[in-house]
Protein backbone atom coordinates (compact mmCIF):
# COMPACT_ATOMS: atom_id res chain seq x y z
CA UNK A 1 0.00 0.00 0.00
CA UNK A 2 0.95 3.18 -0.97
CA UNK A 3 1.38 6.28 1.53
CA UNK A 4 1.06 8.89 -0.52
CA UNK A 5 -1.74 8.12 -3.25
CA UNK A 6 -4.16 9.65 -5.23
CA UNK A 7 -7.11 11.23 -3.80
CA UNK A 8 -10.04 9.78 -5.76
CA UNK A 9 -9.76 6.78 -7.48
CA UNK A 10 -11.77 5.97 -10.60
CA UNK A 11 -11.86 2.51 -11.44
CA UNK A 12 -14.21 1.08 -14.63
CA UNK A 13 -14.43 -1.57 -17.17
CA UNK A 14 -13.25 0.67 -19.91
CA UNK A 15 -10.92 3.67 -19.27
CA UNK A 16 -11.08 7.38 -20.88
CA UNK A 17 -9.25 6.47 -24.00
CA UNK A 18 -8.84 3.48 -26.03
CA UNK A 19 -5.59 3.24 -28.14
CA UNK A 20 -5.01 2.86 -31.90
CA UNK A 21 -2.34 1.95 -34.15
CA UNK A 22 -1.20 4.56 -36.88
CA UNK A 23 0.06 3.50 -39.93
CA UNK A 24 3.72 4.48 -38.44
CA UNK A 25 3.77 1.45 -36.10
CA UNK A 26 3.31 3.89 -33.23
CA UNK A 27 0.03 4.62 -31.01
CA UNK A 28 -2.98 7.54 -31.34
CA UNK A 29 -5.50 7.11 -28.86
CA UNK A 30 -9.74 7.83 -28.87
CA UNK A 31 -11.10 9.39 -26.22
CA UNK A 32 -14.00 8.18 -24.47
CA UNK A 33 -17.50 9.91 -25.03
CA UNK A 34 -20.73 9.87 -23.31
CA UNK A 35 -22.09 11.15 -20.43
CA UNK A 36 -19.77 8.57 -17.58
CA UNK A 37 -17.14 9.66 -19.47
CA UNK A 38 -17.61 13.27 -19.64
CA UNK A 39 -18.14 13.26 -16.32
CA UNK A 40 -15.39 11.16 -14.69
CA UNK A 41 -12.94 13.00 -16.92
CA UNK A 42 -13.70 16.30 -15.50
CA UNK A 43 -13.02 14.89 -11.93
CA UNK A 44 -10.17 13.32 -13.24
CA UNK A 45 -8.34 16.53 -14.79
CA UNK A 46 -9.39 18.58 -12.18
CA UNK A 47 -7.55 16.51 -9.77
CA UNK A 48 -4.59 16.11 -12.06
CA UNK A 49 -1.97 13.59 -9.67
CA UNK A 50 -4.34 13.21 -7.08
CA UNK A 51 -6.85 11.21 -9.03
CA UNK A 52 -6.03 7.98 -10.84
CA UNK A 53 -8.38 6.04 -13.43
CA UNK A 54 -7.65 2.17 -13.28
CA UNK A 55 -9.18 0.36 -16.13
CA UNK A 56 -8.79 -3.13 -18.29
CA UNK A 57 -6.43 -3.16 -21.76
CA UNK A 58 -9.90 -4.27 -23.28
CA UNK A 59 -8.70 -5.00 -26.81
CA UNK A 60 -5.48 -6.22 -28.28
CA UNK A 61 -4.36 -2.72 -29.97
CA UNK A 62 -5.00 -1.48 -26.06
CA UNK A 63 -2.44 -4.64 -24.82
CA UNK A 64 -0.19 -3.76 -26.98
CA UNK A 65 0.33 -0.25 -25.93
CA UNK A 66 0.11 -1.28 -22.29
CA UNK A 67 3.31 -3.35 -23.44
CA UNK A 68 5.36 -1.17 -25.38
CA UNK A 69 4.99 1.85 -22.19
CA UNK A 70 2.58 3.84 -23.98
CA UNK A 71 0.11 4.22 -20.78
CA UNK A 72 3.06 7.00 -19.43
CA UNK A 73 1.98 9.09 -22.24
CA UNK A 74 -1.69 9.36 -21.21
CA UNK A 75 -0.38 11.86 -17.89
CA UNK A 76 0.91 14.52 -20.37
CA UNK A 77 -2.31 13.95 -22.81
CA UNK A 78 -5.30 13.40 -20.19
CA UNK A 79 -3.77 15.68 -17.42
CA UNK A 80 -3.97 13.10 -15.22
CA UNK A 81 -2.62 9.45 -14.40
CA UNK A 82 -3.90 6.04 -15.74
CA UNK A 83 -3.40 2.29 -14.98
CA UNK A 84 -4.45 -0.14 -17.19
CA UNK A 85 -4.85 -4.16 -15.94
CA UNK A 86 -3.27 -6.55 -18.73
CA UNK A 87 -5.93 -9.42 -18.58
CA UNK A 88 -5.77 -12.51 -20.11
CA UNK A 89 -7.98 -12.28 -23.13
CA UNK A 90 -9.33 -15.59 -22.93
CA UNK A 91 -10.27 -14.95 -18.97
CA UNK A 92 -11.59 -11.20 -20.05
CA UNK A 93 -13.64 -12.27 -22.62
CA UNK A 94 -15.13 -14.77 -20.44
CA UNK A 95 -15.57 -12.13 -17.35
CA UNK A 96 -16.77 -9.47 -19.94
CA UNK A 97 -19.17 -11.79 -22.40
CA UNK A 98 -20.39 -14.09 -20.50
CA UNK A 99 -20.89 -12.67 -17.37
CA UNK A 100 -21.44 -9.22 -18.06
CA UNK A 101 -22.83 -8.52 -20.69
CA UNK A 102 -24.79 -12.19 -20.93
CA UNK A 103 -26.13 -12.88 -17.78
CA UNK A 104 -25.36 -9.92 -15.53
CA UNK A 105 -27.25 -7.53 -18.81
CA UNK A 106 -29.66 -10.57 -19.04
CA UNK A 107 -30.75 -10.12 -14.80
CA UNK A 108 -30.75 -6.14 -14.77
CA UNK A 109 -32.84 -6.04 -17.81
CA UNK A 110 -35.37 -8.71 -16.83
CA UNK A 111 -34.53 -10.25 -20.60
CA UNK A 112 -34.57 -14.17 -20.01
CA UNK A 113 -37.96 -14.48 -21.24
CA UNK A 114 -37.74 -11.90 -23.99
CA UNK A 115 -34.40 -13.85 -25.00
CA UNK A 116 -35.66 -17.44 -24.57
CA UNK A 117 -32.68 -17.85 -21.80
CA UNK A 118 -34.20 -20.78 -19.76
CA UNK A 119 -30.94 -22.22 -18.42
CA UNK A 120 -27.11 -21.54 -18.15
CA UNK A 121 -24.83 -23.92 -19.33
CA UNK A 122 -21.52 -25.20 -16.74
CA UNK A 123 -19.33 -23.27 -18.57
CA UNK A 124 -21.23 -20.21 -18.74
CA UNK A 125 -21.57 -20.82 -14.87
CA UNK A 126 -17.99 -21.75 -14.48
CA UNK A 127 -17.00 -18.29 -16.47
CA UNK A 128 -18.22 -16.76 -13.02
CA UNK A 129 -16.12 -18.41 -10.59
CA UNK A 130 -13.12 -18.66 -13.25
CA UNK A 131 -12.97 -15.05 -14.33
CA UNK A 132 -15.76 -12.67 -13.40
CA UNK A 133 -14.66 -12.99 -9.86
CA UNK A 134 -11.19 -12.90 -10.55
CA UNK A 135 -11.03 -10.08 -12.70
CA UNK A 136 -13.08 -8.36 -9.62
CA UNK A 137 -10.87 -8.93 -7.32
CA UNK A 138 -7.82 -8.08 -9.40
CA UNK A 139 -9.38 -4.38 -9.83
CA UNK A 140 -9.68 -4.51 -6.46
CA UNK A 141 -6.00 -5.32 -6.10
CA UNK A 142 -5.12 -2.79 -8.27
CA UNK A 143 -6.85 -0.35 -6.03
CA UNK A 144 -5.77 -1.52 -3.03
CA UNK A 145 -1.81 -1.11 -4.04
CA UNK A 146 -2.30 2.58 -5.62
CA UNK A 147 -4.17 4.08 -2.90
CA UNK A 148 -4.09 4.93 1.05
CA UNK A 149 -6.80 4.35 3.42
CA UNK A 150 -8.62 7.26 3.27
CA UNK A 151 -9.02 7.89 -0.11
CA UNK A 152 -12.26 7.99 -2.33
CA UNK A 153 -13.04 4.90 -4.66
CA UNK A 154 -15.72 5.02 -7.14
CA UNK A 155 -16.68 1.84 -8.96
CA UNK A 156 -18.45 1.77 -11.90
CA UNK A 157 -21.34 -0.41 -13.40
CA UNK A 158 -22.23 -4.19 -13.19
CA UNK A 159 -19.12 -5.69 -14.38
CA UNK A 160 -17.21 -4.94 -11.22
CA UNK A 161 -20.26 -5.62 -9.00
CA UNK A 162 -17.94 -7.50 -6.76
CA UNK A 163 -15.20 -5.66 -6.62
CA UNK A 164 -16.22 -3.28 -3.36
CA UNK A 165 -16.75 -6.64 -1.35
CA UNK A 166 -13.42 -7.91 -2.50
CA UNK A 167 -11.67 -4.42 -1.61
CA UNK A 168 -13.21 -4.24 1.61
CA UNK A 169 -11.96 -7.64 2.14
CA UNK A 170 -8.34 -6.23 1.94
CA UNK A 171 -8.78 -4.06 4.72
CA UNK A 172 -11.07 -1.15 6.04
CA UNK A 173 -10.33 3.05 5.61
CA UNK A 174 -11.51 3.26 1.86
CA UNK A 175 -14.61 5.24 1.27
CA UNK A 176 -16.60 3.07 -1.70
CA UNK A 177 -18.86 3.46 -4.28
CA UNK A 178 -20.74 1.43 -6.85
CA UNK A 179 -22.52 3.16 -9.20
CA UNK A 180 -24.86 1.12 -11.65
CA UNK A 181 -25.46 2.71 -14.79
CA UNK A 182 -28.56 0.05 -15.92
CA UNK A 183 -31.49 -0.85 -14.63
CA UNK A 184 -31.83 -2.94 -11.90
CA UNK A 185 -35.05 -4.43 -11.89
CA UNK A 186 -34.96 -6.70 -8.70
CA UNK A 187 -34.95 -10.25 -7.48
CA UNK A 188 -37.45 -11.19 -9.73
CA UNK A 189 -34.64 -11.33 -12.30
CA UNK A 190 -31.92 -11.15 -10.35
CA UNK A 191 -32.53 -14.43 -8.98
CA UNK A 192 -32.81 -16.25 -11.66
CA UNK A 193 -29.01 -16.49 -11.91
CA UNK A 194 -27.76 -19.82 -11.00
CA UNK A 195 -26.38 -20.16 -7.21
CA UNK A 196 -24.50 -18.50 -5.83
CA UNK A 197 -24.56 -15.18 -8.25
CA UNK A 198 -27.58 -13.46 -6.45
CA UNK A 199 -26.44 -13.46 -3.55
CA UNK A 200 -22.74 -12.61 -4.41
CA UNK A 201 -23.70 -10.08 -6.37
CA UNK A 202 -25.73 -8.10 -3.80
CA UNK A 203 -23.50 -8.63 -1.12
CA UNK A 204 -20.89 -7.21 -3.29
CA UNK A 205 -22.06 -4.20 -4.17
CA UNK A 206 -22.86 -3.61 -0.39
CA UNK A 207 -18.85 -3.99 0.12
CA UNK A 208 -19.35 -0.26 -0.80
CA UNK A 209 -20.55 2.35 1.70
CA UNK A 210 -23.13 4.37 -1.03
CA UNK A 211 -24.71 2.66 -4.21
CA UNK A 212 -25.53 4.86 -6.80
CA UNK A 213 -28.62 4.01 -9.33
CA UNK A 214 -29.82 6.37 -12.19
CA UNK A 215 -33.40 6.55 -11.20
CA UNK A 216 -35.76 5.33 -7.31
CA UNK A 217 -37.44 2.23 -9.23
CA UNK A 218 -33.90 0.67 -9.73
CA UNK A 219 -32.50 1.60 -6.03
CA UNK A 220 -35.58 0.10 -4.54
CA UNK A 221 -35.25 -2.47 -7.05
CA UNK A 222 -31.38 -3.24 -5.24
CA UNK A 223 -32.97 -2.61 -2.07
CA UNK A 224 -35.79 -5.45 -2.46
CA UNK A 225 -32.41 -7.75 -3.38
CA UNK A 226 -31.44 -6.68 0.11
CA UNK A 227 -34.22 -7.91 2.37
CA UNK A 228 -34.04 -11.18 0.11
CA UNK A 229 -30.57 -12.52 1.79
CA UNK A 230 -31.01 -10.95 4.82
CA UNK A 231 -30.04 -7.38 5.10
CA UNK A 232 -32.06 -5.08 7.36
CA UNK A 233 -33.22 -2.43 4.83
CA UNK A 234 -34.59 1.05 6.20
CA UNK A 235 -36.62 2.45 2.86
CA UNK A 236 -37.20 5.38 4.61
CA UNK A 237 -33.95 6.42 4.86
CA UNK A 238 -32.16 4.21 1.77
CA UNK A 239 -30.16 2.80 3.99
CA UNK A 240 -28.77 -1.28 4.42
CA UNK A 241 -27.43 -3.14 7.71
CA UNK A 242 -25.58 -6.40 6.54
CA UNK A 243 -22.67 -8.05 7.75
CA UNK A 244 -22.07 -5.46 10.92
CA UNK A 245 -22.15 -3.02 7.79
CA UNK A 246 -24.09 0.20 6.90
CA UNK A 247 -24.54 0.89 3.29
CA UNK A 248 -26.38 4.11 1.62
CA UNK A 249 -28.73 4.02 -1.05
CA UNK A 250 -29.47 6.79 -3.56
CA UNK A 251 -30.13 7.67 -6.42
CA UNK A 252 -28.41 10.34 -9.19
CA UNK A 253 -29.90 10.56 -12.78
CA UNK A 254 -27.63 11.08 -15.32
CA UNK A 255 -27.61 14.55 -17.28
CA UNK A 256 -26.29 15.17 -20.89
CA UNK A 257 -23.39 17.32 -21.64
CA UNK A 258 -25.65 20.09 -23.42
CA UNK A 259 -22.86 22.57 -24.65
CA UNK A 260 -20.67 19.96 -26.21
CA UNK A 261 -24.12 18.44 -27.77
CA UNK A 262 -25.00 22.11 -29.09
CA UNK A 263 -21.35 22.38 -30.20
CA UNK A 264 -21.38 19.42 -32.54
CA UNK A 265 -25.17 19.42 -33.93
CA UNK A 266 -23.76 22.96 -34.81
CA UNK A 267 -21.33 21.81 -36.92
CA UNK A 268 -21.62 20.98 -40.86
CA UNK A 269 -21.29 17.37 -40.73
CA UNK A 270 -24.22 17.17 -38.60
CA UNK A 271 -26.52 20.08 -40.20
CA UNK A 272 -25.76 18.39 -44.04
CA UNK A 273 -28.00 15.18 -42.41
CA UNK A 274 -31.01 17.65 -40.86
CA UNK A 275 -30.92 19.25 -44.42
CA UNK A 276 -31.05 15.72 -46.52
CA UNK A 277 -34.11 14.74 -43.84
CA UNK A 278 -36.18 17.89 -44.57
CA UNK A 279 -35.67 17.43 -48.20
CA UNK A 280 -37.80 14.25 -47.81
CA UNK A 281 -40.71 16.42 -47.52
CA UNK A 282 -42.26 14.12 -45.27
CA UNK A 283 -42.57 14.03 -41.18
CA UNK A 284 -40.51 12.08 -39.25
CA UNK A 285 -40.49 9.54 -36.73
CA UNK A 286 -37.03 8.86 -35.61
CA UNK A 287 -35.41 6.52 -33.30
CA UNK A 288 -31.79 6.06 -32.08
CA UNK A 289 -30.33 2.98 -30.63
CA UNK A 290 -27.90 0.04 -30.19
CA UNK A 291 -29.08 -2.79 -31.93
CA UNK A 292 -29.87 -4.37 -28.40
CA UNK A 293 -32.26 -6.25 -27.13
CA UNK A 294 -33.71 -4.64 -24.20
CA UNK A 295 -34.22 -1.27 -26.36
CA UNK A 296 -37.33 -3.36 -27.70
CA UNK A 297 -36.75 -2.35 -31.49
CA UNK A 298 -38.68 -4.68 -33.01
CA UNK A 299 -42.06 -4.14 -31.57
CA UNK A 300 -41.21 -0.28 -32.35
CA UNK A 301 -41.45 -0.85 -36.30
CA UNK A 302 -44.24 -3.46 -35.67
CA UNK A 303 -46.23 -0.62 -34.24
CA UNK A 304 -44.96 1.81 -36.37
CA UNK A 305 -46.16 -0.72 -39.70
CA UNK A 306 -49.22 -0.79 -37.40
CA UNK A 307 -49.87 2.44 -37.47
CA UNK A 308 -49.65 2.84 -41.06
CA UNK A 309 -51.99 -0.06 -41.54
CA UNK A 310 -54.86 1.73 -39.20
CA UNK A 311 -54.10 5.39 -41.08
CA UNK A 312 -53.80 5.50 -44.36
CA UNK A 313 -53.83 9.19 -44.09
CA UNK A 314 -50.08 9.33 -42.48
CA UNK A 315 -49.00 5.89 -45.25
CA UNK A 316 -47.31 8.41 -47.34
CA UNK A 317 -46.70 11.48 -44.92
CA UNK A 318 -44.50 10.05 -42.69
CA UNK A 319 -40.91 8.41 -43.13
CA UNK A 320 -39.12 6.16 -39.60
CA UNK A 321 -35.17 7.01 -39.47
CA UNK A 322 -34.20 4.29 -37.47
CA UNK A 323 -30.54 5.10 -36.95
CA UNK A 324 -28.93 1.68 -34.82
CA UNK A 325 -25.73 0.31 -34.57
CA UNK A 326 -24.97 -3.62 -33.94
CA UNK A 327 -23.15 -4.07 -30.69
CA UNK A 328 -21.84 -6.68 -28.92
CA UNK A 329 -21.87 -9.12 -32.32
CA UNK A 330 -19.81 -11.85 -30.32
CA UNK A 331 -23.08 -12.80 -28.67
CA UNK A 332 -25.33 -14.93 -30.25
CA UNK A 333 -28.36 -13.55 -28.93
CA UNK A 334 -27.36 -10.30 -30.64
CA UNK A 335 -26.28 -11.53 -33.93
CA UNK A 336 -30.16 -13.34 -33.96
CA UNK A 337 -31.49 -9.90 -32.65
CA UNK A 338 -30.01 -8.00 -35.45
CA UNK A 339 -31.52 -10.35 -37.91
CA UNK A 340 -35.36 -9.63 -36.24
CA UNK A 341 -34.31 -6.44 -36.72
CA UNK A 342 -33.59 -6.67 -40.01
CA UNK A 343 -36.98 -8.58 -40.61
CA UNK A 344 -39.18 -6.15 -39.02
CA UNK A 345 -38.36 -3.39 -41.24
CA UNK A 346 -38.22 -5.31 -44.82
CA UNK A 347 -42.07 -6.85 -43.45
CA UNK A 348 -42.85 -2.98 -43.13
CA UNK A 349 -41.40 -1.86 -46.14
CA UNK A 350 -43.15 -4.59 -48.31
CA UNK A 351 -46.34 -3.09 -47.11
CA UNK A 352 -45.70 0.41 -47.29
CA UNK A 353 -42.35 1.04 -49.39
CA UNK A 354 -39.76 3.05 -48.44
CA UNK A 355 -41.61 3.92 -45.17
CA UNK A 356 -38.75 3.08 -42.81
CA UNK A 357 -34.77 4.44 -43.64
CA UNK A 358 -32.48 1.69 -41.68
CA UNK A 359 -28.61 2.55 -41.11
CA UNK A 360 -26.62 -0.03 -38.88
CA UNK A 361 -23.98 2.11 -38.53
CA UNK A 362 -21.82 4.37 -35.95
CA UNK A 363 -22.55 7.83 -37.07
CA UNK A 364 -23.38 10.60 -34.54
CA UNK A 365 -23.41 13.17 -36.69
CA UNK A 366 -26.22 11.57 -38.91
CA UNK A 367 -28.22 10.97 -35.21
CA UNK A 368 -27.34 14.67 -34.70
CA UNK A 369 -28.24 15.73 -38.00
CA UNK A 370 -31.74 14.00 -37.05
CA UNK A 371 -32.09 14.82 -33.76
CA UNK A 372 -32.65 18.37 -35.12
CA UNK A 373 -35.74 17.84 -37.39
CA UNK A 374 -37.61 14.99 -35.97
CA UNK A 375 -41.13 15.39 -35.41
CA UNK A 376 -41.61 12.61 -32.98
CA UNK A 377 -38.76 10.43 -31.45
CA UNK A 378 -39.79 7.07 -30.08
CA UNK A 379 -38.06 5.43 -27.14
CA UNK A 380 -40.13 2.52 -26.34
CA UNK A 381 -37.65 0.02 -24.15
CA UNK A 382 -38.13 -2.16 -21.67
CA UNK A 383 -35.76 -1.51 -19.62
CA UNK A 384 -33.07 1.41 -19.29
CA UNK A 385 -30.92 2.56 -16.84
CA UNK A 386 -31.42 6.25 -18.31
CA UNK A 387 -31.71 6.57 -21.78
CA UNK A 388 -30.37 9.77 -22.92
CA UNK A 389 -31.27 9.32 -26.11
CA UNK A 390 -34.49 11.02 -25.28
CA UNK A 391 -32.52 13.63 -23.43
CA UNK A 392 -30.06 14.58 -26.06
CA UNK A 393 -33.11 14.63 -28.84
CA UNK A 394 -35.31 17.02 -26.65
CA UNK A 395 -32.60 19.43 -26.28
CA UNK A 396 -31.01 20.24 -29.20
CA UNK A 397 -34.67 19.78 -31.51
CA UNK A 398 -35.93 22.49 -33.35
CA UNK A 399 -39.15 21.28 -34.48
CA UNK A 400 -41.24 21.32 -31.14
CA UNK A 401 -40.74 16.96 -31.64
CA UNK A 402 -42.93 15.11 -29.38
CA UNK A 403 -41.52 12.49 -27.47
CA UNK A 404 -43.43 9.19 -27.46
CA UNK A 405 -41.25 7.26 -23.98
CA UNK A 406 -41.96 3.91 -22.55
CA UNK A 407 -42.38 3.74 -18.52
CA UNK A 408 -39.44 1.54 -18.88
CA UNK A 409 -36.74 3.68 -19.70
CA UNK A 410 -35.23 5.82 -16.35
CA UNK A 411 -35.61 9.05 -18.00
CA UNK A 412 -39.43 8.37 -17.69
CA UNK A 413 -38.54 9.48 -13.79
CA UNK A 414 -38.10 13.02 -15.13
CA UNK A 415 -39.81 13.50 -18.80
CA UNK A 416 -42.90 11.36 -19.02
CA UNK A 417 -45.44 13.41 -17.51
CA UNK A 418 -44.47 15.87 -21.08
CA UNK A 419 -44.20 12.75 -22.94
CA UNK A 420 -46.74 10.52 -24.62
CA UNK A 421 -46.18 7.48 -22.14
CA UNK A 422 -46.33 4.07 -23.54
CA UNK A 423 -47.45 2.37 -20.49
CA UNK A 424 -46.35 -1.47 -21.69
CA UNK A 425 -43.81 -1.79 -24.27
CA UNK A 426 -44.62 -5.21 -25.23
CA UNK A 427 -48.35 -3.64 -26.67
CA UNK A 428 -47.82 -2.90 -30.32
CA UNK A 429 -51.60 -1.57 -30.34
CA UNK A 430 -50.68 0.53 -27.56
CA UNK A 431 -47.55 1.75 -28.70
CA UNK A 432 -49.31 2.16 -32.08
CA UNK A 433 -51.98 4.84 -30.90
CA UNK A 434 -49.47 6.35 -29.01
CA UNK A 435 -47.19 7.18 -32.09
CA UNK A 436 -50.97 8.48 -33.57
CA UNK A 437 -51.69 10.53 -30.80
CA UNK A 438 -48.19 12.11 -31.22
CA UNK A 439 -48.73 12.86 -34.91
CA UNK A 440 -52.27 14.08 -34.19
CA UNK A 441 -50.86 16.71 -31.63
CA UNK A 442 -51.88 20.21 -32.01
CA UNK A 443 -49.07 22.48 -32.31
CA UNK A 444 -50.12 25.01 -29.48
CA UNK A 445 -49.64 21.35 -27.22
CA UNK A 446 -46.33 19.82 -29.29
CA UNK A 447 -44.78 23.29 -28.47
CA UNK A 448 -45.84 23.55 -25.04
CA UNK A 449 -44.53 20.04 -24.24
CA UNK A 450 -41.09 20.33 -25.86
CA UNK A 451 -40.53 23.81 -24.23
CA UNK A 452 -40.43 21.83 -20.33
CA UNK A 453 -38.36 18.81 -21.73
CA UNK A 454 -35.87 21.28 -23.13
CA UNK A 455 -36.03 22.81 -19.17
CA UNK A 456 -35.77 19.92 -18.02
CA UNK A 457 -32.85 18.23 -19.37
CA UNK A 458 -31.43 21.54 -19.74
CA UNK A 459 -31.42 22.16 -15.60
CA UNK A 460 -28.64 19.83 -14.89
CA UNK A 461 -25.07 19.84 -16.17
CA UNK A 462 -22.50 16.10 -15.74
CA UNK A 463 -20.47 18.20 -13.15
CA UNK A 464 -23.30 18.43 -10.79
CA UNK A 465 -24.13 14.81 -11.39
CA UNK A 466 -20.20 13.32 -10.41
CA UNK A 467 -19.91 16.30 -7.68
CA UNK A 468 -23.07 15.48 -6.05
CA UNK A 469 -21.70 12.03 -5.33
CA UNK A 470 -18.46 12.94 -4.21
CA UNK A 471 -20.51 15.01 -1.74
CA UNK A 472 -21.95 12.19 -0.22
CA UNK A 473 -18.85 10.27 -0.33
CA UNK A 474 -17.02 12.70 1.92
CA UNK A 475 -19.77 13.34 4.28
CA UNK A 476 -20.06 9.23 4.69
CA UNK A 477 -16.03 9.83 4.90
CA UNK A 478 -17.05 12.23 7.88
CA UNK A 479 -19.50 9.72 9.44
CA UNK A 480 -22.50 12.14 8.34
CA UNK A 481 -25.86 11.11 6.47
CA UNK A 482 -25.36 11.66 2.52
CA UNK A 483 -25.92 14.65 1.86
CA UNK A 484 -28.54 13.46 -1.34
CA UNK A 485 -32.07 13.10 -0.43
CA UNK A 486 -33.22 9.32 -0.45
């Protein structure tokens, strides 16, 4: 252990940059975007020397660098210092796949019957034991050597669920957090993980002293886990007793970065695409997504072709820009996904040509570009820990678009009483009149409701969000109450 270390530690998955190879042999590097990232990177320059980031080499170009020394570089570049964990790629992908983003993904999202996922295979089960834990604990490690006892460690998202458990395992002083940036529906999903992951995972994540959720339904949804093995749970007050252990619950919804958004929707690349779409001369419904599952895409054209089939009027008035990218293609369940996908749309098209424009690729600027002239934006998932999608497209539209959101999403918490609410996802019909009732809006009403989204979203900036859990981090630090309201 260290006895002079950094101040804050910030310890994720993926770090602020990912590395590239130039044509010269040597290494560039692509900085991380979003708003975690944002966010975490502001801490982190601020801090300079006194913060450190500790992340996984996730690809090969990134163990490479991490080889040749090319991780010293990022202090003079980032302004501040990173660590980077070379993992066995085998183990990662194991830890990262098939825990993660399989069956960790699968039990936040409440997706095993929308997937078909009725049982785990040994070696899916034997990935947990033989490298999500592992890999946990060797962040922890890595924490535990660069840092003293009283500094602040903030954890991020369900791949390192474990990893406050297994730090406070290595000794006490460190205040924790976990932050979970999905949803977290409960044990109804939860425990549907083979033995022992429930209960690992929960207490886990109470190894930290505050756990930080997007939105209340997925901190009470963690706090139901709770009374499940055990804990004594005070709702009241968000707080957990387990294991001679007091834990704080609250919640912190995520904001966008609205000047950098403004910035680059500003910009040509971006204004070329809201151009093209008004030279359709049609509305437009628009939606913006991974290719993923739980984002319910599918059933979105299905209502949308829906729609179309119950007004004829709107057949040839309005055009879907479904802008998605694939992610996560190892997976099978996503590679089959993609190909529904892909279904959906051509079943739509052969009824109404040309009604829906599909892109599966990566381009912000064209989501920008569309984000600017969209007349209704659809964000009909399941589940979300945020979704801010629907944040980004209310704030920088210039077209008084009417939201159409799903109670599933998080940002429902603070935009769906100026939203058209889809109250179940899984209803096409429903979902259906709801994108009618959106094109049917008055304009007196479609301006009225975009002006308090755009107030909304615009109220809160990703410094506040980061600085309001450090807050609470050094009051716990101070053996006060968080600061944060439960």
């Amino acid at each position: 252990m260290t006895t002079e270390g950094p101040d804050i530690v910030l310890v994720s998955n993926r770090g602020p940059v990912s590395f590239k190879e130039k044509p010269s042999g040597d290494y560039g590097i692509t900085r991380g975007a979003g708003g975690l990232a944002g966010a975490l990177d502001w801490v982190a320059r601020d801090l300079g020397d006194r913060a450190l980031w500790i992340a996984a080499a996730s690809s090969a170009v990134d163990r490479a660098a991490l080889h040749a020394g090319k991780t010293a570089d990022l202090r003079p570049l980032l302004g501040y210092p990173v660590h980077l964990l070379d993992i066995e790629p085998g183990i990662y992908d194991r830890y990262y796949n098939d825990i993660s983003n399989r069956l960790l993904w699968f039990a936040n999202h409440c997706l095993w019957d929308e997937l078909g996922v009725d049982s785990v295979g040994d070696e899916t089960l034997n990935a947990w034991s033989d490298a999500y834990e592992p890999v946990n604990e060797r962040f922890a490690g890595a924490v535990a050597d660069a840092s003293n006892s009283d500094a602040l460690v903030l954890f991020q998202d369900y791949h390192l669920a474990t990893a406050p458990g297994h730090l406070r395992r290595l000794g006490e002083g460190r205040t924790i957090l976990h932050f979970t940036h999905s949803s977290f529906c409960g044990p109804e999903c939860l425990d549907k993980l083979p033995d022992p992951m429930p209960r690992k995972v929960i207490e886990g994540m109470l190894g930290a002293d505050l756990l930080g959720f997007h939105v209340s339904p997925w901190a009470l949804g963690f706090l139901r886990c709770c009374e499940l093995i055990g804990a004594q749970v005070d709702h009241e007050m968000g707080v957990v007793e387990h294991d001679g252990r007091r834990s704080w619950v609250r919640s912190y919804p995520i904001p966008i970065d609205l000047e950098d958004l403004k910035e680059r929707a500003g910009k040509e690349p971006a204004r070329r695409w809201a151009e093209r779409y008004k030279s359709y001369g049609r509305r437009l419904l628009l939606r913006a997504d991974r290719a993923e599952p739980s984002k319910n895409i599918v059933r979105g054209f299905v209502a949308f072709g829906k729609m179309l089939d119950n007004r004829p009027d709107l057949s040839g008035d309005v055009r879907f820009i479904a802008c998605l990218y694939p992610t996560r293609e190892a997976m099978r369940e996503y590679r089959s996904y993609l190909e529904e996908i892909r279904r959906a749309v051509q079943e739509v098209n052969d009824r109404h040509p040309g009604s829906i424009e599909l892109s599966l690729e990566a381009d912000f600027d064209r989501v920008l570009g569309a984000y600017l002239v969209y007349d209704t934006l659809l964000v009909n998932s399941l589940m979300d820990g945020m979704n801010l999608v629907s944040k980004e497209g209310a704030a920088i539209n210039e077209t008084a678009g009417v939201l159409v959101l799903a109670r599933g999403a998080g940002s429902h918490e603070e935009l769906g009483r100026h939203a058209v609410e889809i109250d179940d996802p899984c209803d096409t019909d429903a979902t259906a009149a709801a994108l009618e009732r959106a094109f049917d809006m008055q304009p007196t009403e479609r301006s009225r409701r975009a002006e308090k989204l755009r107030s909304i979203v615009g109220s809160r900036r990703p410094r506040r969000w980061i600085s309001d859990q450090l807050d609470d981090l050094q009051a716990i630090r101070a053996g006060l109450e968080p600061k944060t309201p439960a």
